[in-house]
Protein backbone atom coordinates (compact mmCIF):
# COMPACT_ATOMS: atom_id res chain seq x y z
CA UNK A 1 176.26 12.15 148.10
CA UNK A 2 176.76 15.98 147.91
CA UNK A 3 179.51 16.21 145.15
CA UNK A 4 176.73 13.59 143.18
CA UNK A 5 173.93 16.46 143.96
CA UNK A 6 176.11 19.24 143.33
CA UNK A 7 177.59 17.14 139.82
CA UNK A 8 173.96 16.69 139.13
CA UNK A 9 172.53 20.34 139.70
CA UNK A 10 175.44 21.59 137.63
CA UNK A 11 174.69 19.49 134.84
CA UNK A 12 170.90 20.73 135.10
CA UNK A 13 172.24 24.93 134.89
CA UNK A 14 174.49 23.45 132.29
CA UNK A 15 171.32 22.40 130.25
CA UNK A 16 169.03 25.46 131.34
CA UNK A 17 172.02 27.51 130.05
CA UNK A 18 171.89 26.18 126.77
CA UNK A 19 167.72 25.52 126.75
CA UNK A 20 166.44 28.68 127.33
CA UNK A 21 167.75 30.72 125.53
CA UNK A 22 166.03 29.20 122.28
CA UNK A 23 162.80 27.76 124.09
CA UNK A 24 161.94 31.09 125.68
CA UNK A 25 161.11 32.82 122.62
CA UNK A 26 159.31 30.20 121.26
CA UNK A 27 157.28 29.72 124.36
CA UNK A 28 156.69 33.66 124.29
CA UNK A 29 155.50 33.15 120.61
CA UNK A 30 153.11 30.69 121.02
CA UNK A 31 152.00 33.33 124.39
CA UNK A 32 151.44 35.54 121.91
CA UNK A 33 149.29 33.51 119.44
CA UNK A 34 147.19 32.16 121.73
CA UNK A 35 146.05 34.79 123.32
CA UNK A 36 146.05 36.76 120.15
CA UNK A 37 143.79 34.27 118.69
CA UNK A 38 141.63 34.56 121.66
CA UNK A 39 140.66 37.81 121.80
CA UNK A 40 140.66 38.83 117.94
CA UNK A 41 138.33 35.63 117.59
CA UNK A 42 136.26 37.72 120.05
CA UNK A 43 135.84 40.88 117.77
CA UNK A 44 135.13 38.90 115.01
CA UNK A 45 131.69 37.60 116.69
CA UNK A 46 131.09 40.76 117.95
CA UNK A 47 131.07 42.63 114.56
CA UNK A 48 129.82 39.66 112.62
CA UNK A 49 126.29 40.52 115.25
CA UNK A 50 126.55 43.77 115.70
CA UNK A 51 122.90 43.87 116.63
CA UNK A 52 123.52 41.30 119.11
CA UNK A 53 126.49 42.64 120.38
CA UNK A 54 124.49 46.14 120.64
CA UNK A 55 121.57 44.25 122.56
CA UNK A 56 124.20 42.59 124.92
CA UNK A 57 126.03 45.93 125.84
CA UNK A 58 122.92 47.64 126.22
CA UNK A 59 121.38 44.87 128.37
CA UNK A 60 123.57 42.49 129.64
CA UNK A 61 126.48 44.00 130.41
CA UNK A 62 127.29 46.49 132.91
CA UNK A 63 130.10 48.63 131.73
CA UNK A 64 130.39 51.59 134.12
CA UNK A 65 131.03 55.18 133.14
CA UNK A 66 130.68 54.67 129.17
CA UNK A 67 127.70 54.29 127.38
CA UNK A 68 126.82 50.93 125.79
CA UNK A 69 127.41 51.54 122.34
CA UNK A 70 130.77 53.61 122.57
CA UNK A 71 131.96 49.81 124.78
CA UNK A 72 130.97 47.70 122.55
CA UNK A 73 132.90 49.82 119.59
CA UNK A 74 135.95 50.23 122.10
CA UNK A 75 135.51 46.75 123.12
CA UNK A 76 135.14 45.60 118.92
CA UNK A 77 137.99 48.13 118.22
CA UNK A 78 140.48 46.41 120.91
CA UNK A 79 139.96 42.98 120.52
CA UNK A 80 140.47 43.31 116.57
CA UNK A 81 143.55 45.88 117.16
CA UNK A 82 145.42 44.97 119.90
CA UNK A 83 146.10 41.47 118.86
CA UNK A 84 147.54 41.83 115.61
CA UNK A 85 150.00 44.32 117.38
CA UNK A 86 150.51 41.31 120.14
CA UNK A 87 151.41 39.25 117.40
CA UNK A 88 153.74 40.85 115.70
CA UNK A 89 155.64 42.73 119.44
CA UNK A 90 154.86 45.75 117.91
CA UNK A 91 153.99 47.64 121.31
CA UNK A 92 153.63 44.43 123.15
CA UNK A 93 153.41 45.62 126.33
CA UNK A 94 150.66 48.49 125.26
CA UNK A 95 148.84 45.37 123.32
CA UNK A 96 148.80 43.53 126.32
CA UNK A 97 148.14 45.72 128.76
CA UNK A 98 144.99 46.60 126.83
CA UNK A 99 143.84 43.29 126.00
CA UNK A 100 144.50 42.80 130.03
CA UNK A 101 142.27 46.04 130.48
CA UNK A 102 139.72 44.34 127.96
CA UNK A 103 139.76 41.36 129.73
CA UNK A 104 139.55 42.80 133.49
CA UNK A 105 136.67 44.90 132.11
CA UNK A 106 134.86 41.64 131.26
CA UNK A 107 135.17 39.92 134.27
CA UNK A 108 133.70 43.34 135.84
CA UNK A 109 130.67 43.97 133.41
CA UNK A 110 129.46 40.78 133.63
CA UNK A 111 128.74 38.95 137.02
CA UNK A 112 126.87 36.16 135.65
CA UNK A 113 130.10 34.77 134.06
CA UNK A 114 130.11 31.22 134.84
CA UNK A 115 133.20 29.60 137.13
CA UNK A 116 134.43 27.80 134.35
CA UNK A 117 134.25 31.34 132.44
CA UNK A 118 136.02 32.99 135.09
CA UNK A 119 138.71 30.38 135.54
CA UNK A 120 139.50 31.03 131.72
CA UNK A 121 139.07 34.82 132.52
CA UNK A 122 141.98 34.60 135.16
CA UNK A 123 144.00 32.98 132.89
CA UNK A 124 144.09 34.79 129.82
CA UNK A 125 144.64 37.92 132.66
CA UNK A 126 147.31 36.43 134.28
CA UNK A 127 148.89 35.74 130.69
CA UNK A 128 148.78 39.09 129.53
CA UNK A 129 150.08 40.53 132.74
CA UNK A 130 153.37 38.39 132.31
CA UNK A 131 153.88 39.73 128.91
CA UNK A 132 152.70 43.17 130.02
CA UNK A 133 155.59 43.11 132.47
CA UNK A 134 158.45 41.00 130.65
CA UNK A 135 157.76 42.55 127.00
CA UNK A 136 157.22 40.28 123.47
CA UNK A 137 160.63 39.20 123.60
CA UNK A 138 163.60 38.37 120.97
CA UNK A 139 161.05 37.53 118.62
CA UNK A 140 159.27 40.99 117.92
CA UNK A 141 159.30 43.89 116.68
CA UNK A 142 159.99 45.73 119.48
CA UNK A 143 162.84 43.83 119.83
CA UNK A 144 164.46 44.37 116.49
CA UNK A 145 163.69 47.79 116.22
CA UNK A 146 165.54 48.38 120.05
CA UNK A 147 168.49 46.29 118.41
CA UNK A 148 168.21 48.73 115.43
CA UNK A 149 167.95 51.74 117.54
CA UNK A 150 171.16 50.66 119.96
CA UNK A 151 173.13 49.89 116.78
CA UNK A 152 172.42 53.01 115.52
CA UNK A 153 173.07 55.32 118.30
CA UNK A 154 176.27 53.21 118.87
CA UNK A 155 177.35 54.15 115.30
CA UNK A 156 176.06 57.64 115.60
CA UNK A 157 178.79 58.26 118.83
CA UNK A 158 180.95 56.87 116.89
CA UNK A 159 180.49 59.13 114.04
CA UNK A 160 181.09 62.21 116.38
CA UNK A 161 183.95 61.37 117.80
């Protein structure tokens, strides 16, 4: 029974080993778009009604320390920015740290956010914490220019020596 668990197990790593490698940047991808998609969806409404989005900063939600109209242009600004470089892993972490910031700052402003809101709210956090901590991955920008940039120090020392 134990060499049929351990047989078994091993063929499991065996398969990880080989899985991962090409689902993870796929799944970190699709991460990426989705959330992306999210959020610049979000500055699209707000500066297709920017009176609306105005009235709602200046009456609905309670941003603290910043007056309404310079949040809902920082707010605007973000969620149209900060995507497209999520997107593409150019500063991936910075994009998703701020869209996490954006997103932390909406749960706060706004206490009548509904559970079901919320729920979504935790998730789209949660999300962009992962890829605040972990990076874009293999399929970014950031990660082909820090290939580029190795390569070229690399070549560089070798140059000097």
């Amino acid at each position: 029974m134990k060499k049929q668990l351990c047989k078994l197990y091993s063929g499991y790593r065996c398969a990880e080993s080989l899985c991962i490698p090409y689902l993870s940047p796929v799944f970190n991808l699709g991460l990426r778009i989705y959330l992306a998609q999210v959020f610049f969806m979000s500055g699209l409404t707000k500066i297709r009604n920017w009176d609306g989005t105005l009235f709602l900063f200046n009456f609905e939600y309670q941003v603290p320390f910043i007056p309404p109209e310079m949040a809902a242009i920082m707010a605007a600004g973000g969620e149209l920015i900060l995507p497209v470089l999520l997107i593409s892993g150019s500063l991936g972490r910075f994009a998703a740290a701020g869209l996490f910031i954006l997103n932390l700052m909406a749960v706060i402003s706004y206490p009548a956010l509904l559970p079901i809101a919320l729920k979504d709210h935790y998730l789209w956090g949660a999300l962009l914490a992962v890829l605040a901590i972990y990076g874009a991955g293999k399929w970014s920008v950031d990660e082909w220019l820090n290939r580029r940039c190795q390569a070229g120090q690399i070549k560089s020392l070798n140059s000097d020596l």
